[in-house]
C-alpha atoms as a PDB file:
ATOM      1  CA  UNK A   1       0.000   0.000   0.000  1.00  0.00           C
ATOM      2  CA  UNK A   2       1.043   3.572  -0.935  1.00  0.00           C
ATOM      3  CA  UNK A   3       1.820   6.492   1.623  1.00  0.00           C
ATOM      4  CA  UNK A   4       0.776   8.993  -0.627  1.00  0.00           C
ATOM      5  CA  UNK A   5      -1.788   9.914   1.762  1.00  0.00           C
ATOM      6  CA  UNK A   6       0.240   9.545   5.219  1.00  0.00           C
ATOM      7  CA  UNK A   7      -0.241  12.201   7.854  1.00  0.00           C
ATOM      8  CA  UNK A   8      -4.370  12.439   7.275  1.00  0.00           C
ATOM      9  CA  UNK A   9      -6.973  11.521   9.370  1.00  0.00           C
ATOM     10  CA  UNK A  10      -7.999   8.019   9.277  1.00  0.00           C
ATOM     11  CA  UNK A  11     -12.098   7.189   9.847  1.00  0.00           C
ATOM     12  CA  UNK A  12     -13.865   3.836  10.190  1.00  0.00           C
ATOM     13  CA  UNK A  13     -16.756   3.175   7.202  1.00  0.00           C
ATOM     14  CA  UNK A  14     -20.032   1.106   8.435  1.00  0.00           C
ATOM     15  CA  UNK A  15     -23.501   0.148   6.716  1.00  0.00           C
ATOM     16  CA  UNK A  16     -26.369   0.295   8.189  1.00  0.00           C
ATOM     17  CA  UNK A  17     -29.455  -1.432   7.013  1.00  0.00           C
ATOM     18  CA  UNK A  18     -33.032  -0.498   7.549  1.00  0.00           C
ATOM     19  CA  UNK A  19     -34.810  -3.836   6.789  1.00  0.00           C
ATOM     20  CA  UNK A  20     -38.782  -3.348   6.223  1.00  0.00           C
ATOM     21  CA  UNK A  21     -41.223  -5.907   5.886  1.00  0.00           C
ATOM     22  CA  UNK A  22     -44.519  -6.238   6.166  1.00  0.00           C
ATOM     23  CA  UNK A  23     -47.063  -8.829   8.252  1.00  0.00           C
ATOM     24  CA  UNK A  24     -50.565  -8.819   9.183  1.00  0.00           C
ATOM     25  CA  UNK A  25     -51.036  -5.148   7.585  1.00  0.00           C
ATOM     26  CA  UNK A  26     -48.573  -3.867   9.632  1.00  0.00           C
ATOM     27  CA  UNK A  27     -44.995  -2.403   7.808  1.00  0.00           C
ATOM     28  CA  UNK A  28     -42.441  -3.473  10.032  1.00  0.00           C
ATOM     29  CA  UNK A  29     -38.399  -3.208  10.846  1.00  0.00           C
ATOM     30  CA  UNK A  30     -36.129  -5.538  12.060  1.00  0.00           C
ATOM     31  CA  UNK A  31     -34.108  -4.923  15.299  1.00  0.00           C
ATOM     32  CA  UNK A  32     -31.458  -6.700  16.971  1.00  0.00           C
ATOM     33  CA  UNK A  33     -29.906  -6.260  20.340  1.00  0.00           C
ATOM     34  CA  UNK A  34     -26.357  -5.055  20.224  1.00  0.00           C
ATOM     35  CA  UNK A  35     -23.517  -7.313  20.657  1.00  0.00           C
ATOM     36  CA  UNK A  36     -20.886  -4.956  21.722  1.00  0.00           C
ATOM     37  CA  UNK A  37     -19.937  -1.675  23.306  1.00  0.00           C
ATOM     38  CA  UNK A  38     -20.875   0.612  23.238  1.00  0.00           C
ATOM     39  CA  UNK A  39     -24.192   0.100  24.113  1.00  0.00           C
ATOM     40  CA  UNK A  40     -24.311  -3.395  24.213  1.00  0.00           C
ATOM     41  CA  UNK A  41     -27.654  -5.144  23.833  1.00  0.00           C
ATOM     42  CA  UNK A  42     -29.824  -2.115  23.326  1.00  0.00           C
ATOM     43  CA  UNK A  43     -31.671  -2.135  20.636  1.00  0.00           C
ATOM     44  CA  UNK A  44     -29.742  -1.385  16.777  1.00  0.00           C
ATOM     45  CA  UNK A  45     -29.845  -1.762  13.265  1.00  0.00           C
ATOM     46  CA  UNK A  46     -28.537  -4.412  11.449  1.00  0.00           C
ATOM     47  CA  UNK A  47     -25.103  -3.489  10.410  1.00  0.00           C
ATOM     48  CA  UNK A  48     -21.165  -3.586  10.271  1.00  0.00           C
ATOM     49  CA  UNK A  49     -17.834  -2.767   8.943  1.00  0.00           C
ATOM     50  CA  UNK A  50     -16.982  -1.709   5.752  1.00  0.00           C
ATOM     51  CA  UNK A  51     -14.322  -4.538   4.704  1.00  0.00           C
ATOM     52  CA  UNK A  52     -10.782  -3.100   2.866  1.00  0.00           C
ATOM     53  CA  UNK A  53     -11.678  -4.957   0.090  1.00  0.00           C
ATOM     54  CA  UNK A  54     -15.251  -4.513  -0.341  1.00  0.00           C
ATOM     55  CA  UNK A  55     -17.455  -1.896  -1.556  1.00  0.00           C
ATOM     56  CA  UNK A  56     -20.308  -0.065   0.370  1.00  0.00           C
ATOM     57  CA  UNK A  57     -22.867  -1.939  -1.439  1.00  0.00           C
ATOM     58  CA  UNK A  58     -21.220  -5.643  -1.287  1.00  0.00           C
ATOM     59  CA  UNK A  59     -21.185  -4.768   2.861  1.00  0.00           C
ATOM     60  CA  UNK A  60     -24.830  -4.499   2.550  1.00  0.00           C
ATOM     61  CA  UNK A  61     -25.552  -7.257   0.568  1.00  0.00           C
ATOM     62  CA  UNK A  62     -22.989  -9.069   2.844  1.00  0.00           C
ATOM     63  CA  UNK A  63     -25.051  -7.946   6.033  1.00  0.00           C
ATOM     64  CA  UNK A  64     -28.556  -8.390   4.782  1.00  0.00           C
ATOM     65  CA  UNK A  65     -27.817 -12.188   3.640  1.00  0.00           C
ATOM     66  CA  UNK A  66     -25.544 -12.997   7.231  1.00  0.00           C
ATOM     67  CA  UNK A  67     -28.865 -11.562   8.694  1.00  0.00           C
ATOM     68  CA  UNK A  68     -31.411 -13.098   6.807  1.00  0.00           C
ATOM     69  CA  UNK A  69     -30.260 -16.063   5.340  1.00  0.00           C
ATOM     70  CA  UNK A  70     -31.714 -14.081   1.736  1.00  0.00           C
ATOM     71  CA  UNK A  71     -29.684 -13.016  -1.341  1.00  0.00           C
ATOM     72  CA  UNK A  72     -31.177 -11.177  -4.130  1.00  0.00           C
ATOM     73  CA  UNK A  73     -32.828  -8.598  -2.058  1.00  0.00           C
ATOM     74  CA  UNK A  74     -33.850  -5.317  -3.030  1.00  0.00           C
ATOM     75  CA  UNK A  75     -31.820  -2.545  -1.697  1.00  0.00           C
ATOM     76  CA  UNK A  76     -31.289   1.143  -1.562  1.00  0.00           C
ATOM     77  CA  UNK A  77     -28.725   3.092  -0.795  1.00  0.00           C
ATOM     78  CA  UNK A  78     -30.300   6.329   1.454  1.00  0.00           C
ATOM     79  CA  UNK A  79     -27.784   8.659   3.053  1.00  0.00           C
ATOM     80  CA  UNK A  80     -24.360   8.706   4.865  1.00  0.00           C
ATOM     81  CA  UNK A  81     -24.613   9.780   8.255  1.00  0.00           C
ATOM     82  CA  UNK A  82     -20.875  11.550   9.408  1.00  0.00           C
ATOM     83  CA  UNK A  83     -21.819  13.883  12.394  1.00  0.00           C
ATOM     84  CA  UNK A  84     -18.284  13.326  14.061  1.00  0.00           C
ATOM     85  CA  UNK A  85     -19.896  12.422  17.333  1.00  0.00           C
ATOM     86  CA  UNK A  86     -22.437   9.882  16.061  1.00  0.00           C
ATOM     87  CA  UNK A  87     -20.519   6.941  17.437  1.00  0.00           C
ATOM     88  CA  UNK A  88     -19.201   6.946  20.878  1.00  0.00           C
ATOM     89  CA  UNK A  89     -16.870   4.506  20.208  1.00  0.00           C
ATOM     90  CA  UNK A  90     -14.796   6.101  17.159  1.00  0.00           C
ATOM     91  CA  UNK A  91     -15.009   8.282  13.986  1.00  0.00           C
ATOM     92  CA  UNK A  92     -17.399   6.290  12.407  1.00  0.00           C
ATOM     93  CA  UNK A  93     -19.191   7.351   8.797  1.00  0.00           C
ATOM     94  CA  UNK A  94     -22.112   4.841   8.146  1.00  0.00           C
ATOM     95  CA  UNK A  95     -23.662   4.166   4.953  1.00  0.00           C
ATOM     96  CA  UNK A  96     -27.542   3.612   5.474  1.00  0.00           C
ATOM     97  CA  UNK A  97     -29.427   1.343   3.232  1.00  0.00           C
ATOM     98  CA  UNK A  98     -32.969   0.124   3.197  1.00  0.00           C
ATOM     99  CA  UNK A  99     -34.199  -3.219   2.150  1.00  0.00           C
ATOM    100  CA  UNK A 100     -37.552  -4.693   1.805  1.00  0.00           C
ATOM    101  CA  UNK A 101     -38.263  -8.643   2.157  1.00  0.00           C
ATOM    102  CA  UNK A 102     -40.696 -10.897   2.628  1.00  0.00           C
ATOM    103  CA  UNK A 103     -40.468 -12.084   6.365  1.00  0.00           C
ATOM    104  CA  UNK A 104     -42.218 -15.150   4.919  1.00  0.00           C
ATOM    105  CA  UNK A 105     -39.033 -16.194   2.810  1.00  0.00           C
ATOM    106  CA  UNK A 106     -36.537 -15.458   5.598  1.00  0.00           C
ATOM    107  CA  UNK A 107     -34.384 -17.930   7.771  1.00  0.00           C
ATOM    108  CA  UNK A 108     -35.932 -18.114  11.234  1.00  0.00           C
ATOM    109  CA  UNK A 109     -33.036 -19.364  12.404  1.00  0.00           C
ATOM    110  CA  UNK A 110     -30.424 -16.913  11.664  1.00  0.00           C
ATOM    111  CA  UNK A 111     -33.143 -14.438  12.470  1.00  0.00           C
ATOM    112  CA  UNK A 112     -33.428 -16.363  16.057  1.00  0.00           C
ATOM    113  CA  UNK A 113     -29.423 -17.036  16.718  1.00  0.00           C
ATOM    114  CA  UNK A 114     -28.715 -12.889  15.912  1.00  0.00           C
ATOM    115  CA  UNK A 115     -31.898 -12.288  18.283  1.00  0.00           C
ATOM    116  CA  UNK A 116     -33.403 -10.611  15.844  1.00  0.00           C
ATOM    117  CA  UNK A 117     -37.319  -9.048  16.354  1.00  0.00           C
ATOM    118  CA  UNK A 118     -39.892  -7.606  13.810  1.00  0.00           C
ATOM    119  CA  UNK A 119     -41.284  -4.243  15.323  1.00  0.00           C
ATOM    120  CA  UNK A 120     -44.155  -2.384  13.854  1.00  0.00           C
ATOM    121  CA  UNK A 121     -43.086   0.795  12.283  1.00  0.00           C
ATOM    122  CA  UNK A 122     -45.144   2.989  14.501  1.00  0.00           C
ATOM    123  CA  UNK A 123     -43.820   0.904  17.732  1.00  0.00           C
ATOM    124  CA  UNK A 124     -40.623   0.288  18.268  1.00  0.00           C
ATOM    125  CA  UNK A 125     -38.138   0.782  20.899  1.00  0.00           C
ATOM    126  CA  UNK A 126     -35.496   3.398  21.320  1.00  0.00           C
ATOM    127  CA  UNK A 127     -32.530   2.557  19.396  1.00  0.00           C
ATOM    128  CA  UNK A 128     -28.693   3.471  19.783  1.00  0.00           C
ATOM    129  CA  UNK A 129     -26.916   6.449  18.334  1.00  0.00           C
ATOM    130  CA  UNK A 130     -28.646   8.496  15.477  1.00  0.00           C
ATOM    131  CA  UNK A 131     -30.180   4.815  13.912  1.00  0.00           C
ATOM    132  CA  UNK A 132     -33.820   6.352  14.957  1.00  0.00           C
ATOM    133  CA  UNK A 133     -33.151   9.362  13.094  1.00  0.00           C
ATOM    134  CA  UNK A 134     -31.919   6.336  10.107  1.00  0.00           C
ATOM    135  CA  UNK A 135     -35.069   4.924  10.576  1.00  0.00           C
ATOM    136  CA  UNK A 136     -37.407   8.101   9.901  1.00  0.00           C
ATOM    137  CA  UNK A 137     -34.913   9.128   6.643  1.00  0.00           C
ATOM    138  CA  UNK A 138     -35.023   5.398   5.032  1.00  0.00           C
ATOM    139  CA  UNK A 139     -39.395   5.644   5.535  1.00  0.00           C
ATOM    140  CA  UNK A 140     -39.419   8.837   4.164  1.00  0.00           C
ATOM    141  CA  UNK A 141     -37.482   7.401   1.034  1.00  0.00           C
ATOM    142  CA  UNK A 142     -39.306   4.295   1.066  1.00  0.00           C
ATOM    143  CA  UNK A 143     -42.900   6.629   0.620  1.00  0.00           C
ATOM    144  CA  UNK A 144     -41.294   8.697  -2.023  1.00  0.00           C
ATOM    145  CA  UNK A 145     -40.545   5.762  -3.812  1.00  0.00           C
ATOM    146  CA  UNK A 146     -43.913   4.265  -3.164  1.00  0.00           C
ATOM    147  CA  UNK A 147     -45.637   7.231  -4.687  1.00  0.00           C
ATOM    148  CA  UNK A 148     -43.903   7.613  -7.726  1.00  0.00           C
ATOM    149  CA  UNK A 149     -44.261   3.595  -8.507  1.00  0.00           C
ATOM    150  CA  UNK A 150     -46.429   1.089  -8.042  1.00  0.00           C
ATOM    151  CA  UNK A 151     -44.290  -1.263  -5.332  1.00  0.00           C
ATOM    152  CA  UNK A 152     -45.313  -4.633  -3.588  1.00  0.00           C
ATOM    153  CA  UNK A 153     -43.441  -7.048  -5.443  1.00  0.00           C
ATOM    154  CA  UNK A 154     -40.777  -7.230  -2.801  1.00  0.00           C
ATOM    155  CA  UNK A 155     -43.448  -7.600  -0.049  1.00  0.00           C
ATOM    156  CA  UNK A 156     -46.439  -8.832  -1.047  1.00  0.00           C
ATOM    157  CA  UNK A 157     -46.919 -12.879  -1.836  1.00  0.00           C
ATOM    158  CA  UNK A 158     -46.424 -13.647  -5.690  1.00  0.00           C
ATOM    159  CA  UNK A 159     -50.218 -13.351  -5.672  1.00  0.00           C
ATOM    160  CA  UNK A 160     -52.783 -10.731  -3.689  1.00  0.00           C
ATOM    161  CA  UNK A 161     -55.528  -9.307  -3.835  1.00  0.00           C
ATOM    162  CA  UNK A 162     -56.266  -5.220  -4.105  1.00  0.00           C
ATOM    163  CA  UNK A 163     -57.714  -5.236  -0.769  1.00  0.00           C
ATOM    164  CA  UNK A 164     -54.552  -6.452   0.070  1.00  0.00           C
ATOM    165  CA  UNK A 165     -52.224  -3.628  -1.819  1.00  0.00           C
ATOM    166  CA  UNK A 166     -54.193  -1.107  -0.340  1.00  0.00           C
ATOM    167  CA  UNK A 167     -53.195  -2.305   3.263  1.00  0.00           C
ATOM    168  CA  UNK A 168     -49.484  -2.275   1.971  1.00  0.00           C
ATOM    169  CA  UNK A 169     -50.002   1.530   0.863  1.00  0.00           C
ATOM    170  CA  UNK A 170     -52.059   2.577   4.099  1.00  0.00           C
ATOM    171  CA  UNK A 171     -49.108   0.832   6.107  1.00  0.00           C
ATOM    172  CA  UNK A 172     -46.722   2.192   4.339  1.00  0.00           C
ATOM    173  CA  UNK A 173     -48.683   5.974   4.708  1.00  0.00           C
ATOM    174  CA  UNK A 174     -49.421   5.168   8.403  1.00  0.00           C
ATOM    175  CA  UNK A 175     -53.192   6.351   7.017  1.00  0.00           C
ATOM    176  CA  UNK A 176     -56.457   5.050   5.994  1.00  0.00           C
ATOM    177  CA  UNK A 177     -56.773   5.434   1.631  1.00  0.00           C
ATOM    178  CA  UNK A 178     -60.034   5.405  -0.377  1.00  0.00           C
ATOM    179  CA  UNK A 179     -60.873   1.840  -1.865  1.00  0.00           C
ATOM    180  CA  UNK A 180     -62.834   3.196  -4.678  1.00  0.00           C
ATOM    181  CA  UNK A 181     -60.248   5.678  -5.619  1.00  0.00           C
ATOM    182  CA  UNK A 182     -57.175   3.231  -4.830  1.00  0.00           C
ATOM    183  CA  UNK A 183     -58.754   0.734  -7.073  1.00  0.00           C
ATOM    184  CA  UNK A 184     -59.136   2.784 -10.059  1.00  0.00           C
ATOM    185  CA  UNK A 185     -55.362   4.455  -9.635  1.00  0.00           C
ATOM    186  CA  UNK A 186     -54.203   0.733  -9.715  1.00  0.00           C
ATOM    187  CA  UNK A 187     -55.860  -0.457 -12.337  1.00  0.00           C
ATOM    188  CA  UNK A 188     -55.878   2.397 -14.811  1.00  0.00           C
ATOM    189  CA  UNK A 189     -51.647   1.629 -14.577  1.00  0.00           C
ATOM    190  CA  UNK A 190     -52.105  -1.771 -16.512  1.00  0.00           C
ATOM    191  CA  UNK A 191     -48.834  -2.817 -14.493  1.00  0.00           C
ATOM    192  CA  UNK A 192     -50.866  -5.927 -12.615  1.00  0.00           C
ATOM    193  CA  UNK A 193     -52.711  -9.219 -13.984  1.00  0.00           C
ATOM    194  CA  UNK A 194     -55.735 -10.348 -12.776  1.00  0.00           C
ATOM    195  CA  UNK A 195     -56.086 -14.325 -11.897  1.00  0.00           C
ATOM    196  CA  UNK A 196     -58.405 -16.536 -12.194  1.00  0.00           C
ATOM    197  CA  UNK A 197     -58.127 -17.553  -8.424  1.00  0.00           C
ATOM    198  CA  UNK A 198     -60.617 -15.256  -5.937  1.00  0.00           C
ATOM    199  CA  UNK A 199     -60.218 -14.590  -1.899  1.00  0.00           C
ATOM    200  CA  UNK A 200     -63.254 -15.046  -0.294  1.00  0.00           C
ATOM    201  CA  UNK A 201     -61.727 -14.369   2.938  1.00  0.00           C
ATOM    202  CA  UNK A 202     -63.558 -11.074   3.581  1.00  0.00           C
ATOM    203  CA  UNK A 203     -67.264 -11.736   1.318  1.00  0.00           C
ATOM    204  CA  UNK A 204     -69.133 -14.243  -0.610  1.00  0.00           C
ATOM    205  CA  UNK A 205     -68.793 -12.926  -3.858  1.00  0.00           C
ATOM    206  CA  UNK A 206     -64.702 -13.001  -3.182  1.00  0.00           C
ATOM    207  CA  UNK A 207     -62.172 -10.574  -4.460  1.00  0.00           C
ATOM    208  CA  UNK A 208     -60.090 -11.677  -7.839  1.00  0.00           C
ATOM    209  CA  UNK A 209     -56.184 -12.677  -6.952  1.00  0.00           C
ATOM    210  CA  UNK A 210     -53.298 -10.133  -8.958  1.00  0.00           C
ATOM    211  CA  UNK A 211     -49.675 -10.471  -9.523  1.00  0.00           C
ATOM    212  CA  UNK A 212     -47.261  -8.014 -11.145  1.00  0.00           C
ATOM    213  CA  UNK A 213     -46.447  -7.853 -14.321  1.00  0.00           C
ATOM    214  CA  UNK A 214     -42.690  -7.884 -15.997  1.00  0.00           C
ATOM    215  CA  UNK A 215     -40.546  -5.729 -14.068  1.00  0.00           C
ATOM    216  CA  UNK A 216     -39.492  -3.738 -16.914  1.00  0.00           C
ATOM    217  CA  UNK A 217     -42.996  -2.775 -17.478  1.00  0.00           C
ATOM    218  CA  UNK A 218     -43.686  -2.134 -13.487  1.00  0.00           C
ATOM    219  CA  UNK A 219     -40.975   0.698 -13.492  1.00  0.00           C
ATOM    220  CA  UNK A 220     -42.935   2.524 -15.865  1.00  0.00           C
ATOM    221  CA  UNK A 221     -45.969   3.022 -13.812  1.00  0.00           C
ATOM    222  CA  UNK A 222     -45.445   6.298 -12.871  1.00  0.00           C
ATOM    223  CA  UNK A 223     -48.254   6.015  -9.698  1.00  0.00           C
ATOM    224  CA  UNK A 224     -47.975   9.397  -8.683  1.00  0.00           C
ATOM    225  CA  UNK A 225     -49.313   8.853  -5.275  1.00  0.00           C
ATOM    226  CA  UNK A 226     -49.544  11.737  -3.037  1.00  0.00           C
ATOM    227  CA  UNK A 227     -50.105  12.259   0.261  1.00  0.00           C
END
């Protein structure tokens, strides 16, 4: 290694990864207890150190799939948080991503040996350093991104109904949405394909099963939802 750069200041690089999902109409986060000081097992984010030979992103994909058990999962990159005194324990500048799964797909047991819980987005506990303030920036992005496109794919089973979206969306908004308005925005996008299959979970006459269309032609939905 070169010394070109001997004599400056040398900083630490983390990810952190906000991890949604989304259960019984509830959007939710995953939490673990830290392992180490400082502030050992309160409550944190899923994340770790930037290897020498990895990039930013390959440390979150490496972090999601150690805490998961998943690979192939969708991921954004949100902000870097640098305020010098972030981290108690050194200069640390942490990369924040945010992920969305389907808690139906992951591996209970890694979830289980990292002590990992899913918390409601609306109720969780306190949480070290500045990874509340993580939390609030990565939903923000996740309902900008939810209002300019149709999303679901990553959360939703293969196959759902629009009662069903609409719960995603009303999670995701943290308020109630029109059904007869919801319905038509949908729709009128030609992104989704109806099935054969009805849910007659909720009423008689049943409500007809959808799944996404190719993702090419999902990006291009332009859903313009706004709050």
């Amino acid at each position: 290694m070169s010394n070109y750069y001997q004599g400056t200041s040398r900083h630490l690089v983390a990810v952190d990864c906000v991890i949604f999902g989304y259960e019984d109409d509830l959007l939710k986060i995953l939490l673990f207890p830290r392992r180490v000081e400082p502030a050992q097992g309160e409550w944190s984010l899923m994340g770790g150190f930037v290897d020498e030979n990895e990039s930013i992103d390959d440390a979150a994909i490496r972090v999601l799939q150690l805490t998961t058990g998943l690979t192939n999962i969708f991921m954004e990159q949100v902000k870097a948080f640098s305020d010098p005194l972030r981290d108690p324990g050194a200069r640390v500048i942490s990369n924040v991503y945010f992920a969305l799964i389907r808690i139906d797909r992951q591996d209970t047991n890694i979830i289980q040996a990292h002590g990992a819980k899913w918390w409601p987005i609306t109720q969780f506990p306190p949480l070290i350093f500045d990874h509340n303030q993580m939390v609030a920036v990565s939903l923000s992005r996740l309902q900008m991104k939810a209002g300019l496109n149709l999303i679901g794919h990553e959360l939703l089973p293969d196959f759902f109904t629009l009662r069903m979206l609409r719960k995603l969306y009303e999670a995701i908004f943290q308020r109630p949405l029109d059904p007869g308005n919801f319905r038509k925005k949908v729709l009128s996008l030609n992104v989704l394909q109806k099935s054969a299959n009805k849910d007659k979970t909720h009423s008689k006459k049943g409500s007809y099963f959808y799944h996404f269309e190719k993702k090419e032609k999902q990006d291009n939905g332009n859903f313009i939802f706004k709050l």
